[in-house]
Protein backbone atom coordinates (compact mmCIF):
# COMPACT_ATOMS: atom_id res chain seq x y z
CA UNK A 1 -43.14 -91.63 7.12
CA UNK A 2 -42.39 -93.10 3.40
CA UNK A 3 -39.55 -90.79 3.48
CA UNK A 4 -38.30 -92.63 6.72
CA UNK A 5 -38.92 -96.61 5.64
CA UNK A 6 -36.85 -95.58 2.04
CA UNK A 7 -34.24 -94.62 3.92
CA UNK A 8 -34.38 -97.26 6.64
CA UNK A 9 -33.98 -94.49 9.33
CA UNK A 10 -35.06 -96.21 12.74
CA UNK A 11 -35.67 -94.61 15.86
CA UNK A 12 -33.84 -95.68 18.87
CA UNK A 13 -34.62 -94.19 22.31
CA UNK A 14 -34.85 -91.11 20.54
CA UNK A 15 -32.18 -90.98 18.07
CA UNK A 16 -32.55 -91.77 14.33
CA UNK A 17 -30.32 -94.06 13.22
CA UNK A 18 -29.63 -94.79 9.49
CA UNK A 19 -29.25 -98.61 9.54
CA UNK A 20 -28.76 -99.34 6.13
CA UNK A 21 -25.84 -96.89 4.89
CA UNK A 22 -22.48 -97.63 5.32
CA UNK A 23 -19.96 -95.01 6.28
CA UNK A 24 -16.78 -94.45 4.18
CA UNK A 25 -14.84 -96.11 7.23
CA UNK A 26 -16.74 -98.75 6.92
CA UNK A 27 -16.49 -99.22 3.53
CA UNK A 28 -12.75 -99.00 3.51
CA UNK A 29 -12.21 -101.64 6.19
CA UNK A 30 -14.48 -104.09 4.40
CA UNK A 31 -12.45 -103.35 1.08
CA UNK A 32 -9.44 -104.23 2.94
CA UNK A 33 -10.93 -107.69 3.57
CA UNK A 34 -10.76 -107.21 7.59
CA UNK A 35 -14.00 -108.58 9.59
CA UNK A 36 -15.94 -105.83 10.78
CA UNK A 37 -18.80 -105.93 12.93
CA UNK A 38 -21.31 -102.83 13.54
CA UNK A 39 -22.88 -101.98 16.03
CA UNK A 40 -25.36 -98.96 16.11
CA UNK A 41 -26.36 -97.04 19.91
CA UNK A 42 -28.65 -94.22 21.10
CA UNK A 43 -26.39 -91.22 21.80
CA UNK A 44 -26.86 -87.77 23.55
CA UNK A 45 -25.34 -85.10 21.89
CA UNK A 46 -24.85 -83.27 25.11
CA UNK A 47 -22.56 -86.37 26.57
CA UNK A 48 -20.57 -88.29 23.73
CA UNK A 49 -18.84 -90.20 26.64
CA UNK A 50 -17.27 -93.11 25.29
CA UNK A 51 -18.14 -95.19 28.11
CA UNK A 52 -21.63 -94.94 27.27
CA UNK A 53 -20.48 -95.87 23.85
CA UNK A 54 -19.28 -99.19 25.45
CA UNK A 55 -22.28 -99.86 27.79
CA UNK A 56 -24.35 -99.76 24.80
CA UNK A 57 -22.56 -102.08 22.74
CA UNK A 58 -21.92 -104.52 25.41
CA UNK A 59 -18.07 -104.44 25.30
CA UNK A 60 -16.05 -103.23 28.52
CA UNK A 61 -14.64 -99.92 27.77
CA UNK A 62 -11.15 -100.98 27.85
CA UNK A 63 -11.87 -102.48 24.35
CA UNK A 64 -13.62 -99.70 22.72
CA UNK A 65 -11.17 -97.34 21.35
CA UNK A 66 -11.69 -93.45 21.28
CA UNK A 67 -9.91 -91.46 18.37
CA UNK A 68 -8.33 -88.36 19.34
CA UNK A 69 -6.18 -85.80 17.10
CA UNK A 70 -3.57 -83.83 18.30
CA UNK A 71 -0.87 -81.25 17.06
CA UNK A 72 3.03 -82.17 17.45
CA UNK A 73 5.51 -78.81 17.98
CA UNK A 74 7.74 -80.13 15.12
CA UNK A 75 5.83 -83.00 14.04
CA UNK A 76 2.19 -82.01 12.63
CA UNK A 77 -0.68 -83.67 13.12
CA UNK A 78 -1.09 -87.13 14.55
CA UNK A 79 -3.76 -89.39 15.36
CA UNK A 80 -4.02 -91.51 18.65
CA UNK A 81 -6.52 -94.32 19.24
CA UNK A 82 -6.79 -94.94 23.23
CA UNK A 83 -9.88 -96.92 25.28
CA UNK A 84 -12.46 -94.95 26.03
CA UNK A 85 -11.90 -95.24 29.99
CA UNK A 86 -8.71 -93.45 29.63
CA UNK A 87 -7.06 -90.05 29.22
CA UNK A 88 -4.30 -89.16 26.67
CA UNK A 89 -0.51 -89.28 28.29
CA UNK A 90 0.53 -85.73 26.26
CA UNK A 91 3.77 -86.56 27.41
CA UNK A 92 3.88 -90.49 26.30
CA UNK A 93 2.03 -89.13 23.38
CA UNK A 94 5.20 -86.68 22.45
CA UNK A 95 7.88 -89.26 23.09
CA UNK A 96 5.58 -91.46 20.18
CA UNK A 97 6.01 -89.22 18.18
CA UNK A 98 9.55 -87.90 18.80
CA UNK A 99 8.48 -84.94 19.70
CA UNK A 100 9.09 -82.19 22.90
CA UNK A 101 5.21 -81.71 23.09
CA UNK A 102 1.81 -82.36 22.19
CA UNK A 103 -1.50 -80.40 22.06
CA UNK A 104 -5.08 -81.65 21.28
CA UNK A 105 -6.31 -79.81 18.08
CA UNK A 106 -9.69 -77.85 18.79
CA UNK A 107 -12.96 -79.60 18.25
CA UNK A 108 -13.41 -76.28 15.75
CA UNK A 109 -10.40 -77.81 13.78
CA UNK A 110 -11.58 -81.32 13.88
CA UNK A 111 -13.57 -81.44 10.59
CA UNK A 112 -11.43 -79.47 8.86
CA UNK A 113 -8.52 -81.49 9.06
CA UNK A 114 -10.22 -85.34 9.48
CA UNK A 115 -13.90 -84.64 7.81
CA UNK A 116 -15.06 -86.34 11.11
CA UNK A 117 -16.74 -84.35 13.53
CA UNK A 118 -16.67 -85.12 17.67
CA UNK A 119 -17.96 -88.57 18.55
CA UNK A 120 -17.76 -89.57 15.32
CA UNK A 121 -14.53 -89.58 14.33
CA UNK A 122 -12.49 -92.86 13.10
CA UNK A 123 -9.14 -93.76 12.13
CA UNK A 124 -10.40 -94.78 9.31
CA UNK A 125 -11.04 -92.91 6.28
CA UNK A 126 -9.85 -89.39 6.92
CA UNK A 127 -9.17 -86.78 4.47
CA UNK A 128 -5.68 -87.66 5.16
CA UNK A 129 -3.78 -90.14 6.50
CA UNK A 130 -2.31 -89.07 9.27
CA UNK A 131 0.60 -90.90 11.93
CA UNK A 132 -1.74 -93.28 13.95
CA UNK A 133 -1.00 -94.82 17.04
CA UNK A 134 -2.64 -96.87 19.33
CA UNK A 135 -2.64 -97.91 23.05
CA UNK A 136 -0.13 -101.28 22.91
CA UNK A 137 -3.26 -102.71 25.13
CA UNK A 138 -5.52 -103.08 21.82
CA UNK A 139 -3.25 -106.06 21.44
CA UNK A 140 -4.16 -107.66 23.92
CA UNK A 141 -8.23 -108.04 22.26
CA UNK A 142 -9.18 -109.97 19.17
CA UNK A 143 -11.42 -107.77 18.38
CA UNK A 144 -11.72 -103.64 19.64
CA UNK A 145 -14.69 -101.27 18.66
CA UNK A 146 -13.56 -97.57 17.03
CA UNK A 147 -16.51 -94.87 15.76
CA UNK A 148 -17.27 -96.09 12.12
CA UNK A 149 -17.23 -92.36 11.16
CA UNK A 150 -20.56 -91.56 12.73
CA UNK A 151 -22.41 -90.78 16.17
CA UNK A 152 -23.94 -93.75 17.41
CA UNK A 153 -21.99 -96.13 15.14
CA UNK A 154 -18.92 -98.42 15.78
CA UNK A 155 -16.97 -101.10 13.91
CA UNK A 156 -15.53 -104.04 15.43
CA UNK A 157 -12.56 -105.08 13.98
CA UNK A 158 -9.32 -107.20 15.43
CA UNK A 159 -6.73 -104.16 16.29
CA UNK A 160 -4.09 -105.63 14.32
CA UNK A 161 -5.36 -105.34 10.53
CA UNK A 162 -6.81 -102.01 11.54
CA UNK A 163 -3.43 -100.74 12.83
CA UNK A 164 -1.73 -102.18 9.05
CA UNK A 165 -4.63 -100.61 7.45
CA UNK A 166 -3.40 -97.33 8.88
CA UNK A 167 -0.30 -97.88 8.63
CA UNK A 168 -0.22 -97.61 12.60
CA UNK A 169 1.89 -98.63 15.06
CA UNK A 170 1.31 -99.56 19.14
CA UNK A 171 2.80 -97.02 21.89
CA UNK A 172 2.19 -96.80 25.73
CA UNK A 173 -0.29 -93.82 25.42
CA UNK A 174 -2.29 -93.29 28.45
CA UNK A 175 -2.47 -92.26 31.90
């Protein structure tokens, strides 16, 4: 129990969630001098639906952004940032990227290549930086919520300084 109160580890319907360590995405967007808002949920590892993401934070899931990686033919990897309530346009996603097609990387891949694993994966702060784009309709929010690196964690930042701090850009991604 001492063990739990040093750490500030809280339990939230179930889940234990580390409220006083900051995640390197975090971290990185604050050292960029963008706003950033947290905001910490209960999650089920058996259903890391994004819309639940969004019903727990109390945003509509239009503005809470899911990050997905994918594989270019020619192109490599790329990252693409698209609300939660949406799928991923493979074809929109290959004309992005000037490419003939895309593919989604395997979950197996997914730490390997981003040091994120699923439903916790951010833009932010990967092992590399990869191509990111975004859904154009992030530009239409002040503010949009992405995974802050962690299950059961998001930052809220305005889209625009997190696409610079990126070095994204906006595309017409989704279905």
């Amino acid at each position: 129990m001492i063990l739990l109160k040093e750490l500030r580890l809280y339990r939230i319907m179930g889940a234990v969630i580390d409220l006083a360590g900051k995640t390197n995405a975090v971290r990185l967007v604050q050292q960029a001098g963008l706003p950033c808002k947290e905001a910490f949920y209960a999650y089920d590892e058996n259903d890391l639906n994004g819309n639940h993401a969004a019903k727990a934070i109390g945003f509509s899931p239009e503005q809470v952004f899911k990050t997905l990686v994918a594989r270019g033919a020619k192109t490599g990897i790329h990252v693409f940032c698209i609300p939660v309530c949406f799928e991923l346009d493979l074809k929109k996603a290959a004309r992005a990227i000037g490419d003939k097609n895309v593919e989604m990387v395997s979950v197996k891949e997914l730490l390997g290549l981003t040091g994120y694993i699923r439903g916790g994966c951010s833009p932010v702060g990967m092992k590399k930086l990869y191509p990111t784009h975004f859904e154009e309709t992030a530009q239409l929010f002040d503010e949009i919520a992405v995974s802050a690196g962690a299950r059961g964690h998001q930052m809220i930042v305005p889209p625009d300084g997190l696409v610079s701090l990126v070095n994204g850009d906006y595309y017409d991604l989704i279905q």
